[in-house]
PDB file of N, CA and C in Angstrom:
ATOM      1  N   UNK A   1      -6.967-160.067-110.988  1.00  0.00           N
ATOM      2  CA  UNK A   1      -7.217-161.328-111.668  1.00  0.00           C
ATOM      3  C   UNK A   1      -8.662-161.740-111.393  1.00  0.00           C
ATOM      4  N   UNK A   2      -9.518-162.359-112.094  1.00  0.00           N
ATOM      5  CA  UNK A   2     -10.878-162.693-112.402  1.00  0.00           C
ATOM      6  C   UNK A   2     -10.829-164.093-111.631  1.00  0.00           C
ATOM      7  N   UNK A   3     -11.587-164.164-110.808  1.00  0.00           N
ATOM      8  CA  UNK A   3     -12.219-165.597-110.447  1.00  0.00           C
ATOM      9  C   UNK A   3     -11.826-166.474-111.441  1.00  0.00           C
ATOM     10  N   UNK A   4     -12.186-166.796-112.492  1.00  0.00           N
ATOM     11  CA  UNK A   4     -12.174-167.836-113.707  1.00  0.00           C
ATOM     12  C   UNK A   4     -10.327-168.084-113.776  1.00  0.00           C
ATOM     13  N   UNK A   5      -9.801-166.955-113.722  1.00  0.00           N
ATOM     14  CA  UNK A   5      -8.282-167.312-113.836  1.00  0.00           C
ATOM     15  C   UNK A   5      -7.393-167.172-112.096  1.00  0.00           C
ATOM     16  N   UNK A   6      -8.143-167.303-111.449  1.00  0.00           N
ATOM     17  CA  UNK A   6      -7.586-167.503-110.242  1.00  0.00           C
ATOM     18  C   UNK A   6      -8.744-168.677-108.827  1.00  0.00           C
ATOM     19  N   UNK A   7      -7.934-170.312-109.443  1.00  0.00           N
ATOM     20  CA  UNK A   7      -9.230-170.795-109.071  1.00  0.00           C
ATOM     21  C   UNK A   7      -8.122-171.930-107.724  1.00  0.00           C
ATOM     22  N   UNK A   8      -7.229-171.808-107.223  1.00  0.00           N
ATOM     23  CA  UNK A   8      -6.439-171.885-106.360  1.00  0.00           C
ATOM     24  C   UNK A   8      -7.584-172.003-105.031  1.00  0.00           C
ATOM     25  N   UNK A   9      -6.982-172.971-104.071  1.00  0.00           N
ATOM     26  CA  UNK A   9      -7.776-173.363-103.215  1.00  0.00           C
ATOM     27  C   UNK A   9      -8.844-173.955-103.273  1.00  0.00           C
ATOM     28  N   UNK A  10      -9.214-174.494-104.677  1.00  0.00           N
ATOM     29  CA  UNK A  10     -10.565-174.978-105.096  1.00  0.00           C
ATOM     30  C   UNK A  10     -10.116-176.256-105.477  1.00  0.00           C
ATOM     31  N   UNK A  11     -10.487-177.407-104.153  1.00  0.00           N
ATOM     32  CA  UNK A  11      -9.958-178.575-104.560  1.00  0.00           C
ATOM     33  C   UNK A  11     -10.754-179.224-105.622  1.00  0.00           C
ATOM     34  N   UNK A  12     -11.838-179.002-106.059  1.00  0.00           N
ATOM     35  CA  UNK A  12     -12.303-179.542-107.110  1.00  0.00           C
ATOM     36  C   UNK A  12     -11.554-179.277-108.241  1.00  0.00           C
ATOM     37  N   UNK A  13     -10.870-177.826-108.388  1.00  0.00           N
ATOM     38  CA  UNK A  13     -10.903-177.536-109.730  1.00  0.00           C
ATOM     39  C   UNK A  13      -9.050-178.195-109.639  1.00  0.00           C
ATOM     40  N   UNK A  14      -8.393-178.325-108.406  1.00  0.00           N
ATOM     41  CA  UNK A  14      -7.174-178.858-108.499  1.00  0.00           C
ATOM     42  C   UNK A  14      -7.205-180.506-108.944  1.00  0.00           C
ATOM     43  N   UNK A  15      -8.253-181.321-108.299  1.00  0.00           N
ATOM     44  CA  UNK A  15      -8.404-182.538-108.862  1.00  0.00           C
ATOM     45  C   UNK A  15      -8.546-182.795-110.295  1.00  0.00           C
ATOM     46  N   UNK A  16      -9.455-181.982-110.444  1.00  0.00           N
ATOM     47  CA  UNK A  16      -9.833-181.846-112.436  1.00  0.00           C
ATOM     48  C   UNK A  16      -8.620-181.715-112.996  1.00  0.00           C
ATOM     49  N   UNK A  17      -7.391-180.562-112.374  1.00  0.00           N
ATOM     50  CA  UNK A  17      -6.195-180.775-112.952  1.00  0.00           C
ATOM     51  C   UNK A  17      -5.464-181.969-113.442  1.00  0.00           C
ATOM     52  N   UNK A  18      -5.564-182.545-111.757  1.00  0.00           N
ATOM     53  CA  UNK A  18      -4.876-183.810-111.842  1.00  0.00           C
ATOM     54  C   UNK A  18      -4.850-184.744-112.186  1.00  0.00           C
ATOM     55  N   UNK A  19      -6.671-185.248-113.078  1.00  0.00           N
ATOM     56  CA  UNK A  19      -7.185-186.040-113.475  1.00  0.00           C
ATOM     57  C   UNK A  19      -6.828-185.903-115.007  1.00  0.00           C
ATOM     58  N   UNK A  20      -7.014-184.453-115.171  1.00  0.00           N
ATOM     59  CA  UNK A  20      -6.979-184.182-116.980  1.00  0.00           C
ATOM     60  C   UNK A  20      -5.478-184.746-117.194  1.00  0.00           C
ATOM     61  N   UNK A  21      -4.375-184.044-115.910  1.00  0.00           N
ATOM     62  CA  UNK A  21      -2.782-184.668-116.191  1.00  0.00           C
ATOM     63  C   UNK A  21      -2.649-185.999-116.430  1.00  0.00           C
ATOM     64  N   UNK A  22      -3.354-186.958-115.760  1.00  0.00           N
ATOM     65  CA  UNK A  22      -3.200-188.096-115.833  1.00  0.00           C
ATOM     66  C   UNK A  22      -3.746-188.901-116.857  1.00  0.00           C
ATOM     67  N   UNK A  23      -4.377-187.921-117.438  1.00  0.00           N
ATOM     68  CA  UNK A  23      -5.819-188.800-118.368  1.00  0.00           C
ATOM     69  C   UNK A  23      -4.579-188.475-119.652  1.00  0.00           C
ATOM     70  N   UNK A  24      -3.844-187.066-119.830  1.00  0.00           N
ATOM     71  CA  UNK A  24      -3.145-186.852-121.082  1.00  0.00           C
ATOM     72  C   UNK A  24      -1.864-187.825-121.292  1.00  0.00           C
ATOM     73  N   UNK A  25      -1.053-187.756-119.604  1.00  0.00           N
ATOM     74  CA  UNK A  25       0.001-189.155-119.871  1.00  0.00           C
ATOM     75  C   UNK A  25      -0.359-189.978-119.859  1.00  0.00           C
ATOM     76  N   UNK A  26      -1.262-190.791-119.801  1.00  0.00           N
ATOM     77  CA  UNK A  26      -1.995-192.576-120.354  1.00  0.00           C
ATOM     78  C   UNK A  26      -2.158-192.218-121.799  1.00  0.00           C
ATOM     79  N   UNK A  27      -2.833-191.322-122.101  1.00  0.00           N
ATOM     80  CA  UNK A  27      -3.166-191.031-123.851  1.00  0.00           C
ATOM     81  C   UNK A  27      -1.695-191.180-124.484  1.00  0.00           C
ATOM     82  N   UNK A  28      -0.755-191.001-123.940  1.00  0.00           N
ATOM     83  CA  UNK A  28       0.772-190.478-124.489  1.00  0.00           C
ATOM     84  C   UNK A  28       1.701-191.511-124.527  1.00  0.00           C
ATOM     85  N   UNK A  29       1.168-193.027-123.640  1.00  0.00           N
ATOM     86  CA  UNK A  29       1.773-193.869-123.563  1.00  0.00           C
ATOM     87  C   UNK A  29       2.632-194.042-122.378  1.00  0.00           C
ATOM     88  N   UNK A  30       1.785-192.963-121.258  1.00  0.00           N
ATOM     89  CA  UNK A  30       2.723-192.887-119.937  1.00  0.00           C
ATOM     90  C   UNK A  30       4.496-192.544-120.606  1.00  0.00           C
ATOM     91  N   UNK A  31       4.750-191.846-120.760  1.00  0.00           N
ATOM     92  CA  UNK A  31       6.220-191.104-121.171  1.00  0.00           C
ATOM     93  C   UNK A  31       6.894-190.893-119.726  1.00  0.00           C
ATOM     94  N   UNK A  32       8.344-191.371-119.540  1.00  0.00           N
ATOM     95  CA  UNK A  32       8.623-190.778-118.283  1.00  0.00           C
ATOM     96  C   UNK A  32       9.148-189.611-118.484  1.00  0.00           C
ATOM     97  N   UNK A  33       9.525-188.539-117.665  1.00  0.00           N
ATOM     98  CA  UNK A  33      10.272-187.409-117.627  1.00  0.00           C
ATOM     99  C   UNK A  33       9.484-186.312-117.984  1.00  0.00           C
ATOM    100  N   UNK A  34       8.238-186.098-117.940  1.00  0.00           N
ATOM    101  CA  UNK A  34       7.474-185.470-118.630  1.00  0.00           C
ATOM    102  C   UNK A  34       6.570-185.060-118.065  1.00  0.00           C
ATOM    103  N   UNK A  35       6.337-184.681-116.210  1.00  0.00           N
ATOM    104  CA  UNK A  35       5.140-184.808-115.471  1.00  0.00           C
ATOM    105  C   UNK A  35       4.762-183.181-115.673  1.00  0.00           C
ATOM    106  N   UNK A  36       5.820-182.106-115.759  1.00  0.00           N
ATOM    107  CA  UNK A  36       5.438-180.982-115.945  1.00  0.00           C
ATOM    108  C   UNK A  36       4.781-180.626-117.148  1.00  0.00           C
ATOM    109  N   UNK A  37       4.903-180.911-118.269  1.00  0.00           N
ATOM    110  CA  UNK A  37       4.563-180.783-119.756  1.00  0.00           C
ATOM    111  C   UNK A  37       3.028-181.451-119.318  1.00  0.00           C
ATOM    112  N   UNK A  38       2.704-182.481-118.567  1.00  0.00           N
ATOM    113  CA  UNK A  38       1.237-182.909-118.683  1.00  0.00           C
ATOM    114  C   UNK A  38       0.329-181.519-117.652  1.00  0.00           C
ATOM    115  N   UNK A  39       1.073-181.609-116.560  1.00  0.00           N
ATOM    116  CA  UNK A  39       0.478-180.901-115.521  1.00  0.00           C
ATOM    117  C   UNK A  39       0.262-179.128-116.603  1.00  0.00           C
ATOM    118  N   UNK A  40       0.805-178.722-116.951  1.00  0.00           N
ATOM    119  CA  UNK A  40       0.774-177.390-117.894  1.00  0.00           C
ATOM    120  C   UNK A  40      -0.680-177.414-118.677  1.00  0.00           C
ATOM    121  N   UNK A  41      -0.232-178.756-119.577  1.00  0.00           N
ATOM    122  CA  UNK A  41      -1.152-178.728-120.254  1.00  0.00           C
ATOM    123  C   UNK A  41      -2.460-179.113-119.640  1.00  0.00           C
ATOM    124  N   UNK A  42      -2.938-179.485-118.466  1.00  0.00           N
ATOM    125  CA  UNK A  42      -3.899-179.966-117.986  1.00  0.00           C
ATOM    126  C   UNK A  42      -4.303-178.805-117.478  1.00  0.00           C
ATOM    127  N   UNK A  43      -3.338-177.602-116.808  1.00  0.00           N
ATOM    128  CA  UNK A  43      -4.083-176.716-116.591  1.00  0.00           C
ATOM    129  C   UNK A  43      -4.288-175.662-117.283  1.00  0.00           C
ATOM    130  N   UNK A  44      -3.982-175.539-118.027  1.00  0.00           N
ATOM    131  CA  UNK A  44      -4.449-174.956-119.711  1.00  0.00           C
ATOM    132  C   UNK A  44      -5.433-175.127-119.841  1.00  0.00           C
ATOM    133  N   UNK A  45      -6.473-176.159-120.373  1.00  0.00           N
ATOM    134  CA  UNK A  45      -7.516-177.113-120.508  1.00  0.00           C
ATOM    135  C   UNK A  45      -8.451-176.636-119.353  1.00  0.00           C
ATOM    136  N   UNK A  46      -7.787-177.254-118.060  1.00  0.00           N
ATOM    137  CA  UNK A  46      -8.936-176.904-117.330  1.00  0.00           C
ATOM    138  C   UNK A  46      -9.119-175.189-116.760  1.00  0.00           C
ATOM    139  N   UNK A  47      -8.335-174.093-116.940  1.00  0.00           N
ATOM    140  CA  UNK A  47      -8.665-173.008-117.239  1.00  0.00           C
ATOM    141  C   UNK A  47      -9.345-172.285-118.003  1.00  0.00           C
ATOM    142  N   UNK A  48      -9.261-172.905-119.277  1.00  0.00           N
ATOM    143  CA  UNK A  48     -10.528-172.489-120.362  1.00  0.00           C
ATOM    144  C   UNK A  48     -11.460-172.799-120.376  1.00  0.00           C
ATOM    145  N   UNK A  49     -11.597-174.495-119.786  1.00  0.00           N
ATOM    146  CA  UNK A  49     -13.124-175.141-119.529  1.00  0.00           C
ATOM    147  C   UNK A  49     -13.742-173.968-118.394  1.00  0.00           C
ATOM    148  N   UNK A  50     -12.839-173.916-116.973  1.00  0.00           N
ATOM    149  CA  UNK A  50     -13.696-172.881-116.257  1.00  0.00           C
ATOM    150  C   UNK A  50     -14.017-171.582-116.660  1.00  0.00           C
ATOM    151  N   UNK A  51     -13.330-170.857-117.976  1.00  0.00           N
ATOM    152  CA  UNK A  51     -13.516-169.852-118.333  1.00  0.00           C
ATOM    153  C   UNK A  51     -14.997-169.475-119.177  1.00  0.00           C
ATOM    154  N   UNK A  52     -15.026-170.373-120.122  1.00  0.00           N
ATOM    155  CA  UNK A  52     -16.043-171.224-120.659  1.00  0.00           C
ATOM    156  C   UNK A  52     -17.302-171.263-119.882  1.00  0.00           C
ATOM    157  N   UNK A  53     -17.181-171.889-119.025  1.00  0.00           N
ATOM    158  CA  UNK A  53     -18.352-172.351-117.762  1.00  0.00           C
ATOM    159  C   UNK A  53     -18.633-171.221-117.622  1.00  0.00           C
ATOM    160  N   UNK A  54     -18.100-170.005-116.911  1.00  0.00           N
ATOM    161  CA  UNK A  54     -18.387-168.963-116.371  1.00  0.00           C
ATOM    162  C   UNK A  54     -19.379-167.774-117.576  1.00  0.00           C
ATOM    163  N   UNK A  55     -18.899-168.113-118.350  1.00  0.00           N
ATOM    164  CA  UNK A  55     -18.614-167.092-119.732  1.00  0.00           C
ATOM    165  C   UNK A  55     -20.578-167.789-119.981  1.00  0.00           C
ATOM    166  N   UNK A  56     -20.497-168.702-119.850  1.00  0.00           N
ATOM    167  CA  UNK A  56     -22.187-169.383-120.419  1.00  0.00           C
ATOM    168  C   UNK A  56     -22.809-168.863-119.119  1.00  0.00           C
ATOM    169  N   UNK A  57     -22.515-169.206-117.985  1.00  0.00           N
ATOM    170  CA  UNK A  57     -23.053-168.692-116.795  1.00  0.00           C
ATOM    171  C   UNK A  57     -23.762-167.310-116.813  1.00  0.00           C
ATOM    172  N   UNK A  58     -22.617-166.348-117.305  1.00  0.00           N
ATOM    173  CA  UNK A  58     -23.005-165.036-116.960  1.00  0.00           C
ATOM    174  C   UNK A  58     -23.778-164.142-118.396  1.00  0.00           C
ATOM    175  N   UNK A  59     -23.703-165.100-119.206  1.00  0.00           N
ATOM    176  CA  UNK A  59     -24.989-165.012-120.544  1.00  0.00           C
ATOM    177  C   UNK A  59     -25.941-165.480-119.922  1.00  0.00           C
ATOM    178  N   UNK A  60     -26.338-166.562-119.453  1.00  0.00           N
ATOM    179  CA  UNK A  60     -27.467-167.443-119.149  1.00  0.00           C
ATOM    180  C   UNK A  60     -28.008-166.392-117.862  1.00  0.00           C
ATOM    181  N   UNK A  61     -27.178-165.571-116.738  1.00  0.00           N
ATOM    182  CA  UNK A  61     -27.829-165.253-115.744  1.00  0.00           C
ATOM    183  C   UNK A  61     -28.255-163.599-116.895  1.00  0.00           C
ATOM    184  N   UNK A  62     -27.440-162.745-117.773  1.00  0.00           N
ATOM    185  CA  UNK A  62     -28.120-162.171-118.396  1.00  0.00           C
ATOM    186  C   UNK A  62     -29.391-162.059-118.820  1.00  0.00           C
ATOM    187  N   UNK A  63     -29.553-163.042-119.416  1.00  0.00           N
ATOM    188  CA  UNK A  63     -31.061-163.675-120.039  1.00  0.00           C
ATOM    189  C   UNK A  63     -31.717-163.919-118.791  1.00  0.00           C
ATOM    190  N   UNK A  64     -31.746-163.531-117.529  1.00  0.00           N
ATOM    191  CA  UNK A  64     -32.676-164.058-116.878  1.00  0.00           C
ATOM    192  C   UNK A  64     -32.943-165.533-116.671  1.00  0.00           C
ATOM    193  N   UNK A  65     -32.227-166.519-117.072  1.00  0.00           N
ATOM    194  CA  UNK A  65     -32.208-168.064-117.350  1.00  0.00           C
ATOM    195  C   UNK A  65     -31.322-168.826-116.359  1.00  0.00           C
ATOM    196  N   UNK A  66     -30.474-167.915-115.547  1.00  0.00           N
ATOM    197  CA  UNK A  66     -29.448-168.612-114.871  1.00  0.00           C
ATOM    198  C   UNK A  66     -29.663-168.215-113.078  1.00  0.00           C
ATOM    199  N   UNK A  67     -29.439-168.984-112.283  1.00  0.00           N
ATOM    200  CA  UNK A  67     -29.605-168.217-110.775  1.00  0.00           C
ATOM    201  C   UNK A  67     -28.453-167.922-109.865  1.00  0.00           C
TER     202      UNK A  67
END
């Protein structure tokens, strides 16, 4: 598994989870019964954002542009 999809132990990237979860049930009208369906989808989201990140990273250090 690739860094980008194995980001465990990285309390930043677990907070971002927890923030995106929380940010999607307020958008939703706070729903009860539903904490797994947010948490999924939050880390969905924030897996592609880090995938993303990385993916520009390792173009940008290509080009000589990134350190």
């Amino acid at each position: 598994m690739n860094e980008a999809m194995d980001p465990w132990g990285d309390p930043i990237f677990e907070q971002s989870v927890r923030e995106t979860a929380y940010f999607l049930w307020e958008q939703d009208g706070r729903p009860a019964g539903r904490e797994q369906e947010y948490w999924f989808a939050a880390l969905e989201r924030c897996l592609r954002r880090r995938q993303s990140d990385m993916e520009l990273q390792r173009s940008l250090e290509e080009r000589g542009g990134g350190e």
